[in-house]
Structure formats: structure tokens, C-alpha cells
N, C-alpha and C. Protein backbone atom coordinates (compact mmCIF):
# COMPACT_ATOMS: atom_id res chain seq x y z
N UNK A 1 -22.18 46.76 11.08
CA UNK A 1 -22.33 47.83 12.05
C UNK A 1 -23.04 49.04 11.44
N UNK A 2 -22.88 49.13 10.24
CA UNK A 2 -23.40 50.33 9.63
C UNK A 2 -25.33 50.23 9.28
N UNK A 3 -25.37 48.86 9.57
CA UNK A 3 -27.22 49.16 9.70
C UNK A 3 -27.74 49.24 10.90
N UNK A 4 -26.93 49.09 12.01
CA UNK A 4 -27.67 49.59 13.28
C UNK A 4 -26.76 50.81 13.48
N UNK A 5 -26.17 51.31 13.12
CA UNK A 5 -26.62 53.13 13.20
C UNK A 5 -27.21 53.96 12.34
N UNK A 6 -27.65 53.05 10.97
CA UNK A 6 -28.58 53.75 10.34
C UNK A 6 -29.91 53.43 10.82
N UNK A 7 -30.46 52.61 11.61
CA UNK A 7 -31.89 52.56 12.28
C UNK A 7 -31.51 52.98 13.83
N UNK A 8 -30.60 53.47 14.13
CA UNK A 8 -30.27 53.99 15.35
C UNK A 8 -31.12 52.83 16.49
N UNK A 9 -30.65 52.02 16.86
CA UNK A 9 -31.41 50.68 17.32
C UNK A 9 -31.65 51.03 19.10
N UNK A 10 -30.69 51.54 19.19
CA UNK A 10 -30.95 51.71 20.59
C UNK A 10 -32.22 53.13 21.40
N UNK A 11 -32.49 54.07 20.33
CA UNK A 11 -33.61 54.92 20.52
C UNK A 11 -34.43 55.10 21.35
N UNK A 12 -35.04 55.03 22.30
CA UNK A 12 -36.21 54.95 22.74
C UNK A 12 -37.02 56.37 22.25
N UNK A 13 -36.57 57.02 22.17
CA UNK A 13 -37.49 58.32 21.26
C UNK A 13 -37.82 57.64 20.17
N UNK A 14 -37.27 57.23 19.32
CA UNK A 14 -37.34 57.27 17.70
C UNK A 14 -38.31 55.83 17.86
N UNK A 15 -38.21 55.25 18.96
CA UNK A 15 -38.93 53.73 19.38
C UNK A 15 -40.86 54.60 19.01
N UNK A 16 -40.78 55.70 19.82
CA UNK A 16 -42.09 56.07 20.69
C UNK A 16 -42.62 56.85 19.64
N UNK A 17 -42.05 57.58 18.55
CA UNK A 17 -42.25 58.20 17.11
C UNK A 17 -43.05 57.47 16.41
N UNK A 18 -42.50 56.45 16.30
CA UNK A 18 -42.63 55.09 16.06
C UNK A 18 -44.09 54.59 16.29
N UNK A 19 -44.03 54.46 17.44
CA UNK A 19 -45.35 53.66 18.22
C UNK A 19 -46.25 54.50 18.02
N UNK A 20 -46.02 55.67 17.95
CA UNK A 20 -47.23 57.20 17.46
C UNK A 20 -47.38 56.97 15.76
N UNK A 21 -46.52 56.52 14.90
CA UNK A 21 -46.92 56.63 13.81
C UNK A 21 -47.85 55.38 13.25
N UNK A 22 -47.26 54.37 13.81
CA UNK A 22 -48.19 53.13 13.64
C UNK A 22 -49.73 53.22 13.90
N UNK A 23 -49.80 53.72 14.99
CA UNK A 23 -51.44 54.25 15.08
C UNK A 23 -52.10 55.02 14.22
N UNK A 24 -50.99 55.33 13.10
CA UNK A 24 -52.57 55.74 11.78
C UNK A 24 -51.60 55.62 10.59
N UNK A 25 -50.65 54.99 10.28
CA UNK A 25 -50.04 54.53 9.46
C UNK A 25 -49.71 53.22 9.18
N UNK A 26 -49.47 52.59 8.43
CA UNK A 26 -48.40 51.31 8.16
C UNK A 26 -47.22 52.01 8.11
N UNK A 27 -46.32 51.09 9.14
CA UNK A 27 -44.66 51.23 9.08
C UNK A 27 -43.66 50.94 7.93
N UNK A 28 -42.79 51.87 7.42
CA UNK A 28 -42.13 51.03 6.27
C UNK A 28 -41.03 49.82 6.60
N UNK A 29 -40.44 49.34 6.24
CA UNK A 29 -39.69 48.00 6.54
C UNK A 29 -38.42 48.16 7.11
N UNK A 30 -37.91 49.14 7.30
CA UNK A 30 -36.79 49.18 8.15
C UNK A 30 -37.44 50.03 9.59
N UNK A 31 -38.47 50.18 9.41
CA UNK A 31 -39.47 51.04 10.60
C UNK A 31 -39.89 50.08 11.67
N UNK A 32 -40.43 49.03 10.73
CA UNK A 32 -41.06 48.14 11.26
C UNK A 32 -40.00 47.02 11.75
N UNK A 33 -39.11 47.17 11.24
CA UNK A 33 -37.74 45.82 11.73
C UNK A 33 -37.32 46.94 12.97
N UNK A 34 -37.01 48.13 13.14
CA UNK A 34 -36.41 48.73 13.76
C UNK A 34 -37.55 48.51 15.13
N UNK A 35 -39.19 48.59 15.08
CA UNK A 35 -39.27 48.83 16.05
C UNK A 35 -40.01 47.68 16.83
N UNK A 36 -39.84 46.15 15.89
CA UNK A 36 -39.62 45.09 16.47
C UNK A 36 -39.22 44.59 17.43
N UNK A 37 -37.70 44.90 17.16
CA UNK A 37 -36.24 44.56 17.38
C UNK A 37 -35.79 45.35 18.94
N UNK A 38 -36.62 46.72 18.73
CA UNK A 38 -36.12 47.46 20.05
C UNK A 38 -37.74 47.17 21.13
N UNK A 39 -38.49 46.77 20.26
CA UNK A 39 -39.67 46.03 21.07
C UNK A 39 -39.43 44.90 21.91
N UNK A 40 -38.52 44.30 21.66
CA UNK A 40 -38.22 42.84 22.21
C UNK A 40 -37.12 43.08 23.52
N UNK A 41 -36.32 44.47 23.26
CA UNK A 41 -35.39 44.48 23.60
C UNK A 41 -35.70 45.72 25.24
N UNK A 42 -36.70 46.23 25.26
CA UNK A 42 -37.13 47.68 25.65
C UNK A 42 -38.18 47.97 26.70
N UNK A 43 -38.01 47.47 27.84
CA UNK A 43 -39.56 46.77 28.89
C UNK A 43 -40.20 48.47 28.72
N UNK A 44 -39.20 49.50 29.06
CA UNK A 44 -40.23 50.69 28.77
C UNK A 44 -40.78 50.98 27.90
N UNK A 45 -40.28 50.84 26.45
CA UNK A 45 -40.87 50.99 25.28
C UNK A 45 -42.17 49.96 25.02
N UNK A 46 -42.19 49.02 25.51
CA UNK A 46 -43.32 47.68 25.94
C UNK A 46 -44.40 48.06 26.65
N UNK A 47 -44.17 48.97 27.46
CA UNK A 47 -45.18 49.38 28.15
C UNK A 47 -45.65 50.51 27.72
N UNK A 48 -44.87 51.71 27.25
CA UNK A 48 -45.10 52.54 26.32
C UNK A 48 -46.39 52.72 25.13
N UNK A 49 -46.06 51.68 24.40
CA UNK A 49 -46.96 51.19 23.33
C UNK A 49 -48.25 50.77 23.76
N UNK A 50 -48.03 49.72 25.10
CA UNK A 50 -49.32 49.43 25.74
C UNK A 50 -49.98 50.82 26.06
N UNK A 51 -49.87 51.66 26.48
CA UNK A 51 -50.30 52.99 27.07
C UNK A 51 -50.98 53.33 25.76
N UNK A 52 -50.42 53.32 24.66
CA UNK A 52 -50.82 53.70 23.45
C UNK A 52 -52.24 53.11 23.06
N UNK A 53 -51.74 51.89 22.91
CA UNK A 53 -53.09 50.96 22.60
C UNK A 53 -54.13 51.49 23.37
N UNK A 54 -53.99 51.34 24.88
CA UNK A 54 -55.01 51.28 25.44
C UNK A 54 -55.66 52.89 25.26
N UNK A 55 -55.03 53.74 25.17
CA UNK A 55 -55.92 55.09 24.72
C UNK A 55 -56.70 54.70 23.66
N UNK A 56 -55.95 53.93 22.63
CA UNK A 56 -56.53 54.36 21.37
C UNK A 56 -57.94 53.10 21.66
N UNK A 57 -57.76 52.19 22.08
CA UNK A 57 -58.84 51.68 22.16
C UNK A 57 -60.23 52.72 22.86
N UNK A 58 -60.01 52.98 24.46
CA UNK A 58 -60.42 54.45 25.07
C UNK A 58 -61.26 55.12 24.00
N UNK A 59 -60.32 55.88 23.27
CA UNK A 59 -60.82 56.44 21.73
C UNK A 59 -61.72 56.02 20.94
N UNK A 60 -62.08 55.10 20.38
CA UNK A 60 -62.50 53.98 19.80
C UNK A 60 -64.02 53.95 20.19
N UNK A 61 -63.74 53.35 21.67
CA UNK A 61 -65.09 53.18 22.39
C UNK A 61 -65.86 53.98 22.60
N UNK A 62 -65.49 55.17 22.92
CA UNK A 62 -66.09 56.67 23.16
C UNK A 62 -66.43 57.02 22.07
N UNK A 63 -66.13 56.95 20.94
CA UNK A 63 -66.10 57.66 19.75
C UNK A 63 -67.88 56.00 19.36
N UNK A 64 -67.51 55.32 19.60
CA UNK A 64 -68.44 54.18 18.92
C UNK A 64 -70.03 54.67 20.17
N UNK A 65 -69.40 54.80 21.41
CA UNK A 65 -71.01 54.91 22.48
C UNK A 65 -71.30 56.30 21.92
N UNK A 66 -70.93 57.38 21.29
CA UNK A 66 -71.69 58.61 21.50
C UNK A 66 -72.20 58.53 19.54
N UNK A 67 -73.34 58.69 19.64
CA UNK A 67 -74.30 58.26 18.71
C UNK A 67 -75.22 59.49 18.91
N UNK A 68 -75.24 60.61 18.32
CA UNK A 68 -76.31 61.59 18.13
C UNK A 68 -77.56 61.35 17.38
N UNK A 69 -77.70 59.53 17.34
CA UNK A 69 -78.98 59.96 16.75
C UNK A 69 -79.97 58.63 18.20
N UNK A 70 -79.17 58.62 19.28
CA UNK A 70 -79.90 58.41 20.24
C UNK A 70 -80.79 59.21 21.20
N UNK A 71 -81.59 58.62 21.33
CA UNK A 71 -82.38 60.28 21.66
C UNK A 71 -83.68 59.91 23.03
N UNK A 72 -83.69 60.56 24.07
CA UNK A 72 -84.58 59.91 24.90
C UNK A 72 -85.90 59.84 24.44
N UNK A 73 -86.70 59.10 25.13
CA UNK A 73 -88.09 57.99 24.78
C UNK A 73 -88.58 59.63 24.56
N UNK A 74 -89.88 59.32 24.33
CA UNK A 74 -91.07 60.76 24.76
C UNK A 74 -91.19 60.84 26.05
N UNK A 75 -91.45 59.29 26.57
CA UNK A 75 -92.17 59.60 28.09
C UNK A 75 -91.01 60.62 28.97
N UNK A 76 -89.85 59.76 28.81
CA UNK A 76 -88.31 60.34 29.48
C UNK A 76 -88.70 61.62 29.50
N UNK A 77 -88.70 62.15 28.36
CA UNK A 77 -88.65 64.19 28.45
C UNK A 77 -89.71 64.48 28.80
N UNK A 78 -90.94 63.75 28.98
CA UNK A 78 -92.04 64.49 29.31
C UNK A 78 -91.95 64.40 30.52
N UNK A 79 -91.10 63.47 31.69
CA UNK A 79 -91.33 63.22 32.75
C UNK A 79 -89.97 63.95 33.73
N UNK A 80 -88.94 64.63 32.39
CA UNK A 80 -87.88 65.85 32.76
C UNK A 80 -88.43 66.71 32.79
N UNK A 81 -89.41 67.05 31.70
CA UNK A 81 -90.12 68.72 31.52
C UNK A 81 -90.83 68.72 33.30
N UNK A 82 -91.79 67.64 33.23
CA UNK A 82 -93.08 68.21 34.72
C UNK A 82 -91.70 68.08 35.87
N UNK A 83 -90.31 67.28 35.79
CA UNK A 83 -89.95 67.32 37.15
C UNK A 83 -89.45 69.04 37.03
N UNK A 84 -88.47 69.47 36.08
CA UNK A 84 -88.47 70.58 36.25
C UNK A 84 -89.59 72.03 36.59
N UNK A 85 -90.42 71.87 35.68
CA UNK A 85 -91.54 72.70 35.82
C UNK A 85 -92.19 73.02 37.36
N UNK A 86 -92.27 71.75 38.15
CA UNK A 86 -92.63 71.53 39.39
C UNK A 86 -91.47 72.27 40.39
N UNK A 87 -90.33 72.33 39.73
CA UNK A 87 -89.35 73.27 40.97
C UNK A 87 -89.52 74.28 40.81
């Protein structure tokens, strides 16, 4: 009894701490058993994490499409400059 109140098993905070630290850490081993265990056990905490992922993927992608060294053709800006110029 005394190791599930030292990983406090039932948590869902300490679950979601958790699921926030994994995203830029490795978990240590009672971290990672702890948030297994309440993973299996936790449909909100399940979905939780999914929410997670899917930002961080979100993140990821956005961060991979914006490329400052893409840059429009010549013709492109020459054919922004005369549309503007013309208003």
C-alpha cells in the first residue's frame, strides 16, 4: 500500500504534469510506471494526452511549413508591385 501513495496513483493532476513533462523530457521510472498505470486506468487522462499530442504535432508542422528562406518568384512581385501601383 505504501507505493501507491507514494506515486499517488489515482491523480489526474499529477497524471497531466506528467503528460506536460513528457513532451520535452524523458520520464523517470516511477513517472513513467505511474503514468502508464493511470493511462490505462483514466478515459480523461487518455484523451487529455491525445489533446497534447495533437498540439504538439500542430507545433511541429507549423514550425516545419514556415521557412524564411522561401521567397516569391520575381515574376510574383513584379506582378504585386504593377497590381498595386495601378490602384
Amino acid at each position: 500500500m505504501a507505493i501507491f501513495s507514494k506515486v499517488n496513483i489515482l491523480s489526474c493532476k499529477r497524471y497531466s504534469e506528467l503528460a506536460s513533462m513528457k513532451q520535452d523530457i524523458p520520464l523517470s521510472g516511477w513517472d513513467r510506471l505511474f503514468f502508464v498505470f493511470h493511462h490505462a486506468i483514466c478515459l480523461v487522462c487518455r484523451r487529455f494526452n491525445r489533446q497534447l499530442e495533437l498540439i504538439d504535432q500542430a507545433l511541429q508542422t507549423g514550425e516545419e511549413m514556415h521557412d524564411s528562406r522561401i521567397q516569391l518568384s520575381t515574376e510574383a512581385r513584379d506582378r504585386i508591385l504593377r497590381t498595386l501601383e495601378s490602384e
